[in-house]
Protein backbone atom coordinates (compact mmCIF):
# COMPACT_ATOMS: atom_id res chain seq x y z
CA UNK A 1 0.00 0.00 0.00
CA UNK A 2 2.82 2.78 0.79
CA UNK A 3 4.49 1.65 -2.44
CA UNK A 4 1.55 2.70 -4.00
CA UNK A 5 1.35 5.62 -1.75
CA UNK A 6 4.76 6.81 -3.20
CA UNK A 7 4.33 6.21 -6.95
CA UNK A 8 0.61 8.22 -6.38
CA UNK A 9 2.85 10.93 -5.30
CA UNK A 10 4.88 11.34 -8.75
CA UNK A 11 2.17 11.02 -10.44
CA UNK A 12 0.60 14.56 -8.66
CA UNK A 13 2.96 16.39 -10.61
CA UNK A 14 1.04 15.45 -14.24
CA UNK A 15 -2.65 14.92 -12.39
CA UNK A 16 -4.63 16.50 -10.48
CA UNK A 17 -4.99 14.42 -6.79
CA UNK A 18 -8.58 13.26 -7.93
CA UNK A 19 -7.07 12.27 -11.82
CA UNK A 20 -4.86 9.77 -9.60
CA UNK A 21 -7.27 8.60 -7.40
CA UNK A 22 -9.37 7.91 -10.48
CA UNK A 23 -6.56 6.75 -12.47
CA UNK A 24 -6.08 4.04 -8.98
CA UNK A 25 -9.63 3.24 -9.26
CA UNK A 26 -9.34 2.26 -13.13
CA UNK A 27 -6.48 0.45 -13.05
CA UNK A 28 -7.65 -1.71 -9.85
CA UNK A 29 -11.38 -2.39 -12.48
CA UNK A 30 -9.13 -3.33 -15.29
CA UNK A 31 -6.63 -5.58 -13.05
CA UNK A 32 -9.90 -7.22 -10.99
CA UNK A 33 -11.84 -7.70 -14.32
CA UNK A 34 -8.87 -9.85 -16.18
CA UNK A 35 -8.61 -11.57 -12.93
CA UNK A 36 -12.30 -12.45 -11.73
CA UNK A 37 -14.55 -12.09 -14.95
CA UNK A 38 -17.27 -12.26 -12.93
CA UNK A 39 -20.61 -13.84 -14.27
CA UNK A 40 -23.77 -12.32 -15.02
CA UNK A 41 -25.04 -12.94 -11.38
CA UNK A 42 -22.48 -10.25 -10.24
CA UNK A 43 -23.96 -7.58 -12.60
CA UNK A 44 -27.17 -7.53 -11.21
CA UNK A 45 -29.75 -7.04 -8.71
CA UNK A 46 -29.21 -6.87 -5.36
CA UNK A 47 -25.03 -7.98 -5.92
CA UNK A 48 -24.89 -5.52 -7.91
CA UNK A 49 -26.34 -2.44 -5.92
CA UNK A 50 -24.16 -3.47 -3.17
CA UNK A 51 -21.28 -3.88 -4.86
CA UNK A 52 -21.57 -0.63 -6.41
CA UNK A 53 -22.01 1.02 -3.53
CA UNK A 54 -18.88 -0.48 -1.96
CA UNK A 55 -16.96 0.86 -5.22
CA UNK A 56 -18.27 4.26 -5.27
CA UNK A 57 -17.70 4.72 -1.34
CA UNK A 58 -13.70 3.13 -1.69
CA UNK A 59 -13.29 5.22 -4.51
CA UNK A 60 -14.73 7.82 -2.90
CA UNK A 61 -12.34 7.65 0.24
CA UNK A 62 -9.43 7.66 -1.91
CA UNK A 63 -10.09 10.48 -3.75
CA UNK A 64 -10.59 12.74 -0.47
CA UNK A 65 -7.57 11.12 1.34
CA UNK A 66 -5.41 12.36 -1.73
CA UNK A 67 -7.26 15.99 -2.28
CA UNK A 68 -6.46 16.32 1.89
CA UNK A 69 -2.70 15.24 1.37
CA UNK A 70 -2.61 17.66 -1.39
CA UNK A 71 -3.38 20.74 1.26
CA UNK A 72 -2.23 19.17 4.68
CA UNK A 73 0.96 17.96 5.93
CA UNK A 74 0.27 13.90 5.63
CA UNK A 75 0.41 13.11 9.28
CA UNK A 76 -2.13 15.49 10.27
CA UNK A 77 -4.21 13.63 7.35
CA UNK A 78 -3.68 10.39 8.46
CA UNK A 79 -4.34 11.07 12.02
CA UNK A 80 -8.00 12.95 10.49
CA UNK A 81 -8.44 9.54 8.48
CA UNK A 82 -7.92 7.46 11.69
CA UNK A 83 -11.30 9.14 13.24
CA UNK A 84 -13.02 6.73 11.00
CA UNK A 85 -12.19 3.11 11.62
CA UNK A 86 -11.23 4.25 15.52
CA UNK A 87 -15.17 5.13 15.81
CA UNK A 88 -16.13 1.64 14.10
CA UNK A 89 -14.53 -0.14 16.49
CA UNK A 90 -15.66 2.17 19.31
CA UNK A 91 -19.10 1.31 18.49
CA UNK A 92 -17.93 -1.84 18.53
CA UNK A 93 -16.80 -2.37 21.66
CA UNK A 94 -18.65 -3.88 24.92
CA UNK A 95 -16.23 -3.87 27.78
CA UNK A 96 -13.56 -1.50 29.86
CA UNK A 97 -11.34 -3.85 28.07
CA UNK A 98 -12.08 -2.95 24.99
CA UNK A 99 -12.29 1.20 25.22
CA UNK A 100 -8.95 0.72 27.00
CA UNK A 101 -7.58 -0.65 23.94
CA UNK A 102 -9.48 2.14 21.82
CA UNK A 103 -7.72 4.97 23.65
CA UNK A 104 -3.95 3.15 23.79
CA UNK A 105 -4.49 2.88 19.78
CA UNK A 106 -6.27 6.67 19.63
CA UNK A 107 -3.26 8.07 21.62
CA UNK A 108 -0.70 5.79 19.68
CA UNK A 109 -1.96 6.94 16.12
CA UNK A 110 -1.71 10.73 17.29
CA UNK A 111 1.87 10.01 18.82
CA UNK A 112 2.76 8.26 15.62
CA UNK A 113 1.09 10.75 13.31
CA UNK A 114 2.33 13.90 15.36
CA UNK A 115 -1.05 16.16 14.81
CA UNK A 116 -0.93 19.74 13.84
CA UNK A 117 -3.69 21.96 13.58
CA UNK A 118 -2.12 23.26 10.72
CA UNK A 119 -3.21 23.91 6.89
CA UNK A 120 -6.54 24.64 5.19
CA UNK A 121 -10.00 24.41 6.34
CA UNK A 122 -10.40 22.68 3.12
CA UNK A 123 -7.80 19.91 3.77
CA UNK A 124 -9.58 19.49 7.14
CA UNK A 125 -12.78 18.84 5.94
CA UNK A 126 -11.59 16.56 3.19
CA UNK A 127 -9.28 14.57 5.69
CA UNK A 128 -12.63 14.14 7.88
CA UNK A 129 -14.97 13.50 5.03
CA UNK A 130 -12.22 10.72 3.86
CA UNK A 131 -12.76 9.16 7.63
CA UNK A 132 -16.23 9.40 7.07
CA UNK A 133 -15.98 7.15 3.84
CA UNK A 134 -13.23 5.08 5.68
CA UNK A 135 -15.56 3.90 8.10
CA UNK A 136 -17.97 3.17 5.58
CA UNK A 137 -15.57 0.98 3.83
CA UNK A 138 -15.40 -1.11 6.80
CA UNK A 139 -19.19 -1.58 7.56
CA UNK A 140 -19.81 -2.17 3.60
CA UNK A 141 -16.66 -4.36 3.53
CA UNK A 142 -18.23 -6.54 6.15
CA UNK A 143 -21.52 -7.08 4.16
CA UNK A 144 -19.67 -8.02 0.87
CA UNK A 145 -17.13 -10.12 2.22
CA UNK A 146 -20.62 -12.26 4.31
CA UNK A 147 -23.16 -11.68 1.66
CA UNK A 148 -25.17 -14.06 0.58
CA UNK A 149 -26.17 -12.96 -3.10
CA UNK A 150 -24.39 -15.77 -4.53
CA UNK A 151 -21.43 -13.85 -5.64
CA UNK A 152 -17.99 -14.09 -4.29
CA UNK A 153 -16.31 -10.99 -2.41
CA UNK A 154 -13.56 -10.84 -4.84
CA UNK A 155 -15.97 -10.89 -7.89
CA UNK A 156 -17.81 -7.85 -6.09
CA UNK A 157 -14.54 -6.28 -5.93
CA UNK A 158 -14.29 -6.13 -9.69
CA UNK A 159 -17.79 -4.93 -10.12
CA UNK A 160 -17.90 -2.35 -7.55
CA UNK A 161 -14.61 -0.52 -9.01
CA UNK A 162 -15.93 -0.71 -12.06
CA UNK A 163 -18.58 0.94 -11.11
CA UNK A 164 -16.90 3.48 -9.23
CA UNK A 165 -14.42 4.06 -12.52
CA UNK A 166 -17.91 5.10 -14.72
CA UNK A 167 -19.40 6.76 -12.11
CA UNK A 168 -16.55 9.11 -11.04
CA UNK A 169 -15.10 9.13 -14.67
CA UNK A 170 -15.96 13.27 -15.12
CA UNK A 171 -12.37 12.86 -12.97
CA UNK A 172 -10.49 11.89 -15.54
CA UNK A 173 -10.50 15.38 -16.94
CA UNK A 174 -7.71 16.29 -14.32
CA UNK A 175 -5.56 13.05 -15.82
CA UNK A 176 -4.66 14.44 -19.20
CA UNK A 177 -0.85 14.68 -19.77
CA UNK A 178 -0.63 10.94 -18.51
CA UNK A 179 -2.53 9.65 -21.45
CA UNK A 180 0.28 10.85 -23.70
CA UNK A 181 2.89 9.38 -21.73
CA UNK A 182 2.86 5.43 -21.49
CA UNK A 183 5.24 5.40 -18.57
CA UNK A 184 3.16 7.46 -16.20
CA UNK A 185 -0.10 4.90 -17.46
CA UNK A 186 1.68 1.90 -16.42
CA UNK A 187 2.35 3.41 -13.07
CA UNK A 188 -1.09 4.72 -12.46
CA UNK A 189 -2.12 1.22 -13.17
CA UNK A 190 0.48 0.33 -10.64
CA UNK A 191 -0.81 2.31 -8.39
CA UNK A 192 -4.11 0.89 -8.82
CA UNK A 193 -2.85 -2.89 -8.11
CA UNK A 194 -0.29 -2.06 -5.43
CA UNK A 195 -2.82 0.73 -3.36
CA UNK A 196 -5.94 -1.04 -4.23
CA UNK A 197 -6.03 -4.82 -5.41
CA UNK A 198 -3.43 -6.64 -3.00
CA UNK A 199 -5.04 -4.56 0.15
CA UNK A 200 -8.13 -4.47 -0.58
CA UNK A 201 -8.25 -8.16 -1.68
CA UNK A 202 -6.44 -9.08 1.76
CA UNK A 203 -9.00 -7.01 3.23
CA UNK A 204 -12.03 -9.24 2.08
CA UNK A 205 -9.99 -12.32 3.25
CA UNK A 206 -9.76 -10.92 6.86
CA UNK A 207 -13.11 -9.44 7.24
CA UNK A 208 -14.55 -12.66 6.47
CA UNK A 209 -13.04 -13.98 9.57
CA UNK A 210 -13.06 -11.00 12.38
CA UNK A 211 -15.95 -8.77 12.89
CA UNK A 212 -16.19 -5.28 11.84
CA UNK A 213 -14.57 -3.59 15.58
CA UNK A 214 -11.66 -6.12 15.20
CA UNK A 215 -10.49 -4.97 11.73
CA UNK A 216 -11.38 -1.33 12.24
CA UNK A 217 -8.68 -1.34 15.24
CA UNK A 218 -6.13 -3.82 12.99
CA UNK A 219 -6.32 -0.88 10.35
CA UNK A 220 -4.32 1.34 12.98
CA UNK A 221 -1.16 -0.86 12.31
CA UNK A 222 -1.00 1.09 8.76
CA UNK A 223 0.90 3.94 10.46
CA UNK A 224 3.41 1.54 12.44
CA UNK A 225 3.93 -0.13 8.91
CA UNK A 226 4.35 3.32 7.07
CA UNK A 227 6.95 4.03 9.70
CA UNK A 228 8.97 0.76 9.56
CA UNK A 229 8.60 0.88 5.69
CA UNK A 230 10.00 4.48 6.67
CA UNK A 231 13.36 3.47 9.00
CA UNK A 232 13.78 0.25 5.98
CA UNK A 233 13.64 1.73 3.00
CA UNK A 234 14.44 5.62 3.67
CA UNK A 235 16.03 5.64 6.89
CA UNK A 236 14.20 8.00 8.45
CA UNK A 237 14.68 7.02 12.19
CA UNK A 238 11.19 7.14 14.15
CA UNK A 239 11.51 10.02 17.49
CA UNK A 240 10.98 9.31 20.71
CA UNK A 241 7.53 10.01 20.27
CA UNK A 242 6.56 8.01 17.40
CA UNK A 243 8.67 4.68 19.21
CA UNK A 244 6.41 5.38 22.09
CA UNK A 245 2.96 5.96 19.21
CA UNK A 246 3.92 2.26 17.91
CA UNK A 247 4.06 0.60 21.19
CA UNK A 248 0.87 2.23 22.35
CA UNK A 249 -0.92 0.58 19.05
CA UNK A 250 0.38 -2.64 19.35
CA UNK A 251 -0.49 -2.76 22.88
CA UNK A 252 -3.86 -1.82 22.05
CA UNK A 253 -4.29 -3.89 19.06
CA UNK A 254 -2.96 -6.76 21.24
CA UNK A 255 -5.41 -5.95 24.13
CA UNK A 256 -8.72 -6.14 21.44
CA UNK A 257 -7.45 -8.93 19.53
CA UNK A 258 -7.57 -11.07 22.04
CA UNK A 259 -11.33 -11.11 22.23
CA UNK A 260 -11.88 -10.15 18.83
CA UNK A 261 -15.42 -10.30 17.60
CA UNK A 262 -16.08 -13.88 18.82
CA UNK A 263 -19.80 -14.21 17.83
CA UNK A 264 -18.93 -12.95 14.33
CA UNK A 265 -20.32 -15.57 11.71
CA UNK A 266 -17.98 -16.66 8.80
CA UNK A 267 -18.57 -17.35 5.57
CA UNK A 268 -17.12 -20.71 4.17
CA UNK A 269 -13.92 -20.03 2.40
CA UNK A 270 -14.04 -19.33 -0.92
CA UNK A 271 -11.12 -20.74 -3.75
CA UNK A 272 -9.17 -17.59 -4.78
């Protein structure tokens, strides 16, 4: 995902931060589609409505996250983002246990992310309004990883970005100068399997297994993996406040995962 996260980055330099997010969302439809082919159950009816609406609100998230990072420094962002899968799993939650957890993994993620109230009212809003959609990721996540329309989770995958890449195509208006260059189309499609299709196809594995409070608080290992991906591969050595962000997450994460959602019901597994 943060490989992705980098090439998106070069590519804000020929698009606008919507033309990439669209230009993610396309090359995630064309990469699912090849893959999946789904069948003509998938295209219709209720599989369909669902897995349209799953597209349109991922899509959706990804185009705010980048339009915030485009106007706010990307920790302040991130920690915005966070306000959506930490209130999922706060609704979640049913003992002192539990909100215990929540507010080691809260406090860890604003450690980690090192909040300023800096930058636009405008790159606030969309950094909120990307939570917003986060969180709606998760609870729509949950219901097409479980449904039971017939149609596998990966299949609604494919559909629902396809969607999403006809529904949000007046974007692509903001993605001209990478049609005439072949190498910045390739990576826009990168960016599309490396942000989008490994993750998000991960993410339908999980959620069939752990219920929607579980996964909401796993999400807030993103930021310890952005900054071990960080100290790896750019050596940028954490502070002494983001070592002491990561081992308030994993505490928490360790404290809820313990219980996890134990009354969630699973799907049978599903060939890949």
């Amino acid at each position: 995902m943060y490989v992705g996260a980098a090439m998106a980055v070069w590519l804000f330099a020929d698009a606008t931060p919507a033309g990439v997010a669209w230009l993610r969302c396309l090359g995630a439809a064309l990469v699912l589609l090849a893959w999946r082919r789904p069948g003509r159950a998938a295209w219709r009816g209720k599989a369909l409505l669902l897995a349209g609406t799953f597209g349109v609100v991922t899509a959706g998230m990804n185009v705010l996250f980048y339009e915030a990072i485009a106007r706010l420094p990307l920790g302040t962002a991130v920690a915005l983002e966070f306000v959506g899968p930490v209130a999922v799993a706060a609704i979640g939650s049913r003992g002192r246990r539990d909100i215990i957890a929540l507010l080691m993994v809260a406090l860890g993620v604003l450690l980690i992310a090192d909040v300023q109230l800096s930058g636009s009212p405008a790159g606030v809003a969309f950094a909120l309004a990307a939570a917003a959609a986060w969180a709606g990721y998760i609870v729509l996540g949950k219901r097409v990883a479980l449904a039971d329309t017939g149609v596998s989770g990966f299949d609604s995958l494919a559909v629902g970005f396809t969607v999403a890449t006809v529904v949000l195509s007046p974007l692509a208006l903001g993605t001209g100068a990478v049609w005439v260059q072949p190498d910045l189309l390739m990576l826009g499609v990168g960016v599309g399997v490396l942000s989008t299709v490994v993750p998000y196809t991960l993410d339908q594995i999980v959620l069939r297994k752990v219920g929607r409070a579980a996964f909401a608080l796993l999400l807030a290992l993103l930021p310890v993996t952005a900054t071990v991906i960080g100290l790896v591969m750019l050596a940028q050595i954490p502070s002494l406040m983001e070592g002491l962000g990561i081992l308030a997450v994993v505490v928490g994460v360790a404290m809820r995962s313990r219980d996890g959602d134990k009354r969630v019901t699973q799907a049978p597994e599903e060939p890949p």
